[in-house]
PDB file of N, CA and C in Angstrom:
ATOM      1  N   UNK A   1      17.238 -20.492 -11.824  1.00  0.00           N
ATOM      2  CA  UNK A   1      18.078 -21.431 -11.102  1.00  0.00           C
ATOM      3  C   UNK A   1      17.200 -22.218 -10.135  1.00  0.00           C
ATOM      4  N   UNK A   2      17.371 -23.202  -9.946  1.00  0.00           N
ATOM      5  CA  UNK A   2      16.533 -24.478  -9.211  1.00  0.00           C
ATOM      6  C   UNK A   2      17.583 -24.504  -8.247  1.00  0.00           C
ATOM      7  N   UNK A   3      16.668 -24.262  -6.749  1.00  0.00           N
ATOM      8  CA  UNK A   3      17.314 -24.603  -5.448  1.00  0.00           C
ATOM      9  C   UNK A   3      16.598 -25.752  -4.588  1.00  0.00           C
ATOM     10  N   UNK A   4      16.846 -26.261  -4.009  1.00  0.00           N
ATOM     11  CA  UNK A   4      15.926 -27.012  -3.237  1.00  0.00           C
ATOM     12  C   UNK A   4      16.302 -26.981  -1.517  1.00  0.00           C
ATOM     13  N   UNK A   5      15.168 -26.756  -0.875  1.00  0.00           N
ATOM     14  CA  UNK A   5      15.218 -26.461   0.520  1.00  0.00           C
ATOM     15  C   UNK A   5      14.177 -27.126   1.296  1.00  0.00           C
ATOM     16  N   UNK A   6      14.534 -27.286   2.660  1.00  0.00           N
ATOM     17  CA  UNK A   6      13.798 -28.142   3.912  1.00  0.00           C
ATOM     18  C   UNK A   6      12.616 -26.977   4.389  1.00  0.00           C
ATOM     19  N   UNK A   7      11.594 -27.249   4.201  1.00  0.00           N
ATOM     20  CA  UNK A   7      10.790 -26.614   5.521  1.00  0.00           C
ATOM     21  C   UNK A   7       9.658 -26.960   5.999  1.00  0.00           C
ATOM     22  N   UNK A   8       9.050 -26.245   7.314  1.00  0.00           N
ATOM     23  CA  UNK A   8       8.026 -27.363   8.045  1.00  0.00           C
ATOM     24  C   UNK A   8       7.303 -27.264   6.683  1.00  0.00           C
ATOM     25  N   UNK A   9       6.197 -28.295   7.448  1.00  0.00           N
ATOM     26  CA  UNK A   9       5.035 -28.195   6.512  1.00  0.00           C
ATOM     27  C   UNK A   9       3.855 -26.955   6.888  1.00  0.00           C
ATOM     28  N   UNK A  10       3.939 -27.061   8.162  1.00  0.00           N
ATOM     29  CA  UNK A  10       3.228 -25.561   8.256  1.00  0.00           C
ATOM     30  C   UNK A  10       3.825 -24.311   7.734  1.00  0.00           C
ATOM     31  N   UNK A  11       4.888 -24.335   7.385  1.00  0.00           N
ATOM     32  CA  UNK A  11       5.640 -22.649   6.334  1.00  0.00           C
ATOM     33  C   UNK A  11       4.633 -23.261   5.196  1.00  0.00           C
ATOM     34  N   UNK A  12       5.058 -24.511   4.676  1.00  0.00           N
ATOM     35  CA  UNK A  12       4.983 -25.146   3.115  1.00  0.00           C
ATOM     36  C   UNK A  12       3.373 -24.403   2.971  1.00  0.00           C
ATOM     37  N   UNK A  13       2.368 -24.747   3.786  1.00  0.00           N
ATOM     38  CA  UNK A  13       1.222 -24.764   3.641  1.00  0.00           C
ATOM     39  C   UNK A  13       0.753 -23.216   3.698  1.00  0.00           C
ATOM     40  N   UNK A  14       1.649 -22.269   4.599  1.00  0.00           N
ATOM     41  CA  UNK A  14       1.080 -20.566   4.494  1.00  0.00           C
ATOM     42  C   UNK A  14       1.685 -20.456   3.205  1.00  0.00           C
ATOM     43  N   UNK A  15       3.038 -20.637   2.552  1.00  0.00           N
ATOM     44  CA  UNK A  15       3.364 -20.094   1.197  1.00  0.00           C
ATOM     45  C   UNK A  15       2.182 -20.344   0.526  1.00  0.00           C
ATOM     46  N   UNK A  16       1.459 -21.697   0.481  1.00  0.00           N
ATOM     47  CA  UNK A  16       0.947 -22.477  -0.879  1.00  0.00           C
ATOM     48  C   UNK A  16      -0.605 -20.835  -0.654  1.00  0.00           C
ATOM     49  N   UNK A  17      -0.995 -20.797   0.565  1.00  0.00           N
ATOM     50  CA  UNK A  17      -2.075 -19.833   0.635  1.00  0.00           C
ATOM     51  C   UNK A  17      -1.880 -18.879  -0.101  1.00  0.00           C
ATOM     52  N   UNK A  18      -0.407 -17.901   0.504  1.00  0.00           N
ATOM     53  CA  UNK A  18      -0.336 -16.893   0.032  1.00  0.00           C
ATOM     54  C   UNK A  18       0.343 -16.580  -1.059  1.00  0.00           C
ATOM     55  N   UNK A  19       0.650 -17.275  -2.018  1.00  0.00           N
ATOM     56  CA  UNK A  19       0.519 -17.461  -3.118  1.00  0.00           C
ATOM     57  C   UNK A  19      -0.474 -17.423  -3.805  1.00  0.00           C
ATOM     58  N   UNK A  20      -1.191 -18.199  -3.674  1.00  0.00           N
ATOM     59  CA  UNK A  20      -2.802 -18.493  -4.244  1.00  0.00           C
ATOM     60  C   UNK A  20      -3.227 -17.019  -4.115  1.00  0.00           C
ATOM     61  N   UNK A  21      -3.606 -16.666  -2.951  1.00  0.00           N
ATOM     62  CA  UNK A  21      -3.972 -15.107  -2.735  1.00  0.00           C
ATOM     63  C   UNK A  21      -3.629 -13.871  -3.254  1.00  0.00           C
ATOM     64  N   UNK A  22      -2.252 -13.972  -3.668  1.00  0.00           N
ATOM     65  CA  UNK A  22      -1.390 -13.498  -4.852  1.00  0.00           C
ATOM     66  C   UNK A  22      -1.783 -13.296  -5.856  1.00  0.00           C
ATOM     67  N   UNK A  23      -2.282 -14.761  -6.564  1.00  0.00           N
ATOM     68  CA  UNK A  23      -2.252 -14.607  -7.850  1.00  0.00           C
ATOM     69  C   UNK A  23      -0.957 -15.452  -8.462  1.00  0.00           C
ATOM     70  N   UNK A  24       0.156 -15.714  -7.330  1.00  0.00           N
ATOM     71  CA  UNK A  24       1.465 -16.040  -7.757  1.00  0.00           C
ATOM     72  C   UNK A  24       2.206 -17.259  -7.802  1.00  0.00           C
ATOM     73  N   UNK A  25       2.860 -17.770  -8.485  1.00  0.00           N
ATOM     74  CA  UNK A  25       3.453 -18.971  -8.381  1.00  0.00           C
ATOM     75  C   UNK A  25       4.238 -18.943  -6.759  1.00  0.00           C
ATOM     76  N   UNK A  26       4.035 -20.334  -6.270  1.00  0.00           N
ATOM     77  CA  UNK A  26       5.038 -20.552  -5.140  1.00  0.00           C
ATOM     78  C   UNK A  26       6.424 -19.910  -5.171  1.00  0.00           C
ATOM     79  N   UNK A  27       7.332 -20.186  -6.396  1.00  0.00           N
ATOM     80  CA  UNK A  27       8.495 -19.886  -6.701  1.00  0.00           C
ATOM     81  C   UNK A  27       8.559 -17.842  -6.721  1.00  0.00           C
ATOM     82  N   UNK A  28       7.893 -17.898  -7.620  1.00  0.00           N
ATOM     83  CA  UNK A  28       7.758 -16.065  -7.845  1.00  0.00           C
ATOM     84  C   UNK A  28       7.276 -15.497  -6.314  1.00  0.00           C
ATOM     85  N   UNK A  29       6.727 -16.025  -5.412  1.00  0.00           N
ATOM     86  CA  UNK A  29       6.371 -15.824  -3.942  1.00  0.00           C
ATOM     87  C   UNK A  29       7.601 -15.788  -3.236  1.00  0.00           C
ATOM     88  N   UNK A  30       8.428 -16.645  -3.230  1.00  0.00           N
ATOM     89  CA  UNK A  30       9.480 -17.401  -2.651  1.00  0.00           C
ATOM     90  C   UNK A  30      10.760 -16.073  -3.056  1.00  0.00           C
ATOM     91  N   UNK A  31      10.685 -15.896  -4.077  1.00  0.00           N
ATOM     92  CA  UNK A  31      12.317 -15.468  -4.923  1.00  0.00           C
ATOM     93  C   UNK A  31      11.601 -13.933  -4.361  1.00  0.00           C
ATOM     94  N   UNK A  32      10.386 -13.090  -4.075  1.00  0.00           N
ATOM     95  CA  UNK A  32      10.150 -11.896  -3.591  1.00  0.00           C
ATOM     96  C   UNK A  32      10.362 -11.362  -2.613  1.00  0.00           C
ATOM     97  N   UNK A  33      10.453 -12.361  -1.867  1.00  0.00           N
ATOM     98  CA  UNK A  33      10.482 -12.542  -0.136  1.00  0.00           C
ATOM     99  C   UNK A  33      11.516 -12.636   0.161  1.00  0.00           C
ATOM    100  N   UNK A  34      12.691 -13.881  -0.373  1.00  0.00           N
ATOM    101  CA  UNK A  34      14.179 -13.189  -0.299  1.00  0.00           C
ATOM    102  C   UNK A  34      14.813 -12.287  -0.651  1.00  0.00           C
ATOM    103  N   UNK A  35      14.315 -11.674  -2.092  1.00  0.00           N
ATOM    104  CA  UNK A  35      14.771 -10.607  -1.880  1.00  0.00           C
ATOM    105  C   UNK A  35      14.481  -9.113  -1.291  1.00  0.00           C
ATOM    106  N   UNK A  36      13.323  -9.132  -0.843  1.00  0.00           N
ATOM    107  CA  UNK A  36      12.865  -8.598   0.212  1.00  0.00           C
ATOM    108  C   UNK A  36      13.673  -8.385   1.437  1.00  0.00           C
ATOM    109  N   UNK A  37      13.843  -9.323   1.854  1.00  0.00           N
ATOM    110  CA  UNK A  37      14.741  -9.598   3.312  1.00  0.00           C
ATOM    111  C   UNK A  37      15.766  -9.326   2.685  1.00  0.00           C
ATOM    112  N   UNK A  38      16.909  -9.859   1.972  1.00  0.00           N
ATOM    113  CA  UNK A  38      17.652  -9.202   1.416  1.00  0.00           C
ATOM    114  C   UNK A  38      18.185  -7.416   1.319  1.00  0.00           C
ATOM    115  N   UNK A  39      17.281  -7.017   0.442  1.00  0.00           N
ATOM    116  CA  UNK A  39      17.446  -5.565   0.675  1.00  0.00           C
ATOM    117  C   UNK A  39      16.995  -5.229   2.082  1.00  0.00           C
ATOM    118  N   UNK A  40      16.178  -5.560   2.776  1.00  0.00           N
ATOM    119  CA  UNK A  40      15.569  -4.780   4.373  1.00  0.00           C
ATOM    120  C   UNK A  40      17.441  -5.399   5.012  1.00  0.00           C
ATOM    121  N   UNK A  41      17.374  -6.329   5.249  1.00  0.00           N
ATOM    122  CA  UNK A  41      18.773  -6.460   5.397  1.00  0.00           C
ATOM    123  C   UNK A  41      20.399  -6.028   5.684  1.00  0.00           C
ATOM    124  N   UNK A  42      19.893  -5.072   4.577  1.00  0.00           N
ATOM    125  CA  UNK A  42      21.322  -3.846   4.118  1.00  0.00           C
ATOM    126  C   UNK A  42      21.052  -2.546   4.334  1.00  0.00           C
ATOM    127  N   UNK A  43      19.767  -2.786   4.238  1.00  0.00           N
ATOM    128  CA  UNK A  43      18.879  -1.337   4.612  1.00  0.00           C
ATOM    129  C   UNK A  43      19.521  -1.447   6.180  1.00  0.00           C
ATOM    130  N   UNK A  44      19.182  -2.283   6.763  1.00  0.00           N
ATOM    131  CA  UNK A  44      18.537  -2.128   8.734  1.00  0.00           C
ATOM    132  C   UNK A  44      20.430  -2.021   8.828  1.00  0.00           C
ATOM    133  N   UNK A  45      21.423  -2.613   8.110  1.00  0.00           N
ATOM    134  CA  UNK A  45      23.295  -2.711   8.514  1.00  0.00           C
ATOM    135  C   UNK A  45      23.203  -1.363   7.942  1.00  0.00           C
ATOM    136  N   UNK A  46      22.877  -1.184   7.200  1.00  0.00           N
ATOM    137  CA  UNK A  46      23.427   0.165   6.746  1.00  0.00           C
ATOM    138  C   UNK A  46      23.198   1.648   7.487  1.00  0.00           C
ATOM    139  N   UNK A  47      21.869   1.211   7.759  1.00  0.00           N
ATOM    140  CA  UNK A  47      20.706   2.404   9.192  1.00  0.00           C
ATOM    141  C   UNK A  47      21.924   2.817  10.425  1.00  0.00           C
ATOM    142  N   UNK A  48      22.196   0.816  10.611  1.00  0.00           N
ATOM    143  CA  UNK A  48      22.974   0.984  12.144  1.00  0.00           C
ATOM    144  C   UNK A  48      24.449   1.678  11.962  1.00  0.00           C
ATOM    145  N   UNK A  49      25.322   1.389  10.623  1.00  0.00           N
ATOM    146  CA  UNK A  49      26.196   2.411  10.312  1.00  0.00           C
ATOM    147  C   UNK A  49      26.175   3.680  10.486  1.00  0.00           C
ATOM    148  N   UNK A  50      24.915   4.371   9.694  1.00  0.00           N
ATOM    149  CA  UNK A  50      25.012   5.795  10.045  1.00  0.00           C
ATOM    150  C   UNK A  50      24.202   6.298  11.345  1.00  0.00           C
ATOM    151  N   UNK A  51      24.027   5.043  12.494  1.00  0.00           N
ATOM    152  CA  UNK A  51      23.567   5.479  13.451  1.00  0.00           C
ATOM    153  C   UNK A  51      24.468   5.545  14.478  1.00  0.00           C
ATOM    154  N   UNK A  52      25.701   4.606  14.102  1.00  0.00           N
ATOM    155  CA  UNK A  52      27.271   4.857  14.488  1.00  0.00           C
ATOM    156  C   UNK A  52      27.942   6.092  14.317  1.00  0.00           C
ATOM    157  N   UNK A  53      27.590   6.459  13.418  1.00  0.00           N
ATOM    158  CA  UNK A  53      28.803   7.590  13.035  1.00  0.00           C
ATOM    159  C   UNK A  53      27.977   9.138  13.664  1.00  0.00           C
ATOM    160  N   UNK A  54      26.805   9.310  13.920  1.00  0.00           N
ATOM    161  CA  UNK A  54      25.409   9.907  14.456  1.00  0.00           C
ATOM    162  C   UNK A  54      25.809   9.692  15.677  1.00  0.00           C
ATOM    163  N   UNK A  55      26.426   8.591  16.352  1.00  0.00           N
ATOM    164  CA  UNK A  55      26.009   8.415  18.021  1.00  0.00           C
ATOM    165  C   UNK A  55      27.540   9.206  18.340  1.00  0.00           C
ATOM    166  N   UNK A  56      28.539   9.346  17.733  1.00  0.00           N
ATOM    167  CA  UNK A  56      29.733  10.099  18.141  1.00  0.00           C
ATOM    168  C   UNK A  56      29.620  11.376  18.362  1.00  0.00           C
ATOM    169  N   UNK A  57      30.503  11.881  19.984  1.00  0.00           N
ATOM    170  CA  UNK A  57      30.627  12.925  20.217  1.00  0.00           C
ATOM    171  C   UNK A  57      30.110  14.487  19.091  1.00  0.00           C
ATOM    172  N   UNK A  58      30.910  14.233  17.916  1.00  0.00           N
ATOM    173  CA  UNK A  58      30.906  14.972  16.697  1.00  0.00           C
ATOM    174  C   UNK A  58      30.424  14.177  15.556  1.00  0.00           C
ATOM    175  N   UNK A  59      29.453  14.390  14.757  1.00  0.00           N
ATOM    176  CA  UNK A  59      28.773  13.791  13.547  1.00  0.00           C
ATOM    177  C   UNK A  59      29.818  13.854  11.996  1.00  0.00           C
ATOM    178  N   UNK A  60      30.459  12.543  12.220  1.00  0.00           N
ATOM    179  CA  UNK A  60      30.912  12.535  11.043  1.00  0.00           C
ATOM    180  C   UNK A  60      30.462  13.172   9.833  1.00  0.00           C
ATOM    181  N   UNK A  61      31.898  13.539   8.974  1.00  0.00           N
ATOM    182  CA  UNK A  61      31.225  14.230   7.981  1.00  0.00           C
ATOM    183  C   UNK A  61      30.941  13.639   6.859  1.00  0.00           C
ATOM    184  N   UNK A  62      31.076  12.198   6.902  1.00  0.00           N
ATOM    185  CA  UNK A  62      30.750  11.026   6.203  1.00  0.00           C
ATOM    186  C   UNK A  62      29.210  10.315   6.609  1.00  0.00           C
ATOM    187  N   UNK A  63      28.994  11.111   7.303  1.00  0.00           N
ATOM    188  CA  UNK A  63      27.216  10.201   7.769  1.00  0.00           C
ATOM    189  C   UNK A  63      26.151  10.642   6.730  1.00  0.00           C
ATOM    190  N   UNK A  64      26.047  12.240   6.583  1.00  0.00           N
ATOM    191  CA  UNK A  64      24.997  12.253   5.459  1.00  0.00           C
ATOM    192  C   UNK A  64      25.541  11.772   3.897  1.00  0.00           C
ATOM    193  N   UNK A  65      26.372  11.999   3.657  1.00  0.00           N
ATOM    194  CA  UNK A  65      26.868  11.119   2.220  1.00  0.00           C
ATOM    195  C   UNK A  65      26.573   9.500   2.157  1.00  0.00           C
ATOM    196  N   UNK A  66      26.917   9.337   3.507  1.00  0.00           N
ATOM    197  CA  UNK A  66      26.473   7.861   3.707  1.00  0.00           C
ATOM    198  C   UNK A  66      24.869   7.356   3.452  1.00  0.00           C
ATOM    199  N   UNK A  67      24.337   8.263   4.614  1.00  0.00           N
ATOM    200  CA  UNK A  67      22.857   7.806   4.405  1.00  0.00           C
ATOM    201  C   UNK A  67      22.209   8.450   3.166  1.00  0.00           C
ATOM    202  N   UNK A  68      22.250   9.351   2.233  1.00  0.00           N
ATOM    203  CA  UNK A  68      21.943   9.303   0.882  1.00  0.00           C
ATOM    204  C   UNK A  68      22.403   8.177   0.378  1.00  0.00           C
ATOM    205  N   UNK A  69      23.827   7.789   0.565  1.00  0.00           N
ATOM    206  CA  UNK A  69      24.317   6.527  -0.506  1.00  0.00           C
ATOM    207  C   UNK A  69      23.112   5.330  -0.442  1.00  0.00           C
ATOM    208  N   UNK A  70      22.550   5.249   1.411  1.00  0.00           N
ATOM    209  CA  UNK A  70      21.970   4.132   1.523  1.00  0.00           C
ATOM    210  C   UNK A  70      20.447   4.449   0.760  1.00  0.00           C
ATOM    211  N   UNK A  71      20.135   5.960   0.856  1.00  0.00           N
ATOM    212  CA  UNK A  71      18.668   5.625   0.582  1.00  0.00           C
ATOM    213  C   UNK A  71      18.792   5.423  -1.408  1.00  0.00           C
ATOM    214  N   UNK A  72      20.126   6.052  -1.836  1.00  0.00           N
ATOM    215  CA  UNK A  72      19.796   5.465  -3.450  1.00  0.00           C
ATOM    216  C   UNK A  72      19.825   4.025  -3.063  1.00  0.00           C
ATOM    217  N   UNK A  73      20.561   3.537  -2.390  1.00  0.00           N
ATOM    218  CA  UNK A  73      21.463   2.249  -2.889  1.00  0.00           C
ATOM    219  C   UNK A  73      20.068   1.175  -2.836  1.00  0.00           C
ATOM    220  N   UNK A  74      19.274   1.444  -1.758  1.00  0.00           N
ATOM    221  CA  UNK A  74      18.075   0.745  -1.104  1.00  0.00           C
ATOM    222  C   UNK A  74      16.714   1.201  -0.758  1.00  0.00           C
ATOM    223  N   UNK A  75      16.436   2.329  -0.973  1.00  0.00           N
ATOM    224  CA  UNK A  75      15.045   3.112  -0.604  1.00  0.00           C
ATOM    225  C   UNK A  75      14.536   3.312  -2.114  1.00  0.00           C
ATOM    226  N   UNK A  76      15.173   3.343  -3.005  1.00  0.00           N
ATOM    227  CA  UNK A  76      14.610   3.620  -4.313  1.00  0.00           C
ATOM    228  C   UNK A  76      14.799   2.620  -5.291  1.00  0.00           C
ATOM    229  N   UNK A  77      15.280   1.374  -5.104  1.00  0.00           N
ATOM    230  CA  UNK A  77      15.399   0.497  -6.106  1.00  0.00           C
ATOM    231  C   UNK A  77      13.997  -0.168  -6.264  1.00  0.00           C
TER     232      UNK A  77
END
């Protein structure tokens, strides 16, 4: 899928490096990195969930089911 987006030219110019340094196309650089952030993302909402249910008086009995769910859902993909 073809997106097209604004950015400085100083981002434009570290991608074009680290790419090169890669080995990798701009695009294949680009689509790694979002989804990168992406998963860290759901990872770091998901952390602060079971750091919610952890910070209560009594430790839910839904917190470790939870944080296994998160580390399949996101630590091992």
């Amino acid at each position: 899928m073809r997106v097209t987006v604004h950015i400085k030219n100083a981002l434009n110019e570290e991608i074009k490096r680290l790419a090169a340094n890669e080995h990798k196309s701009v695009s294949l650089l680009i689509s790694e990195s979002l989804e990168f952030y992406i998963k860290e993302k759901k990872r770091r909402e998901h952390g602060n969930r079971v750091l919610d249910l952890v910070g209560k008086t009594k430790v839910n009995a839904d917190a470790l089911r939870s944080l296994d769910e998160g580390r399949r859902e996101h630590d091992r993909s």
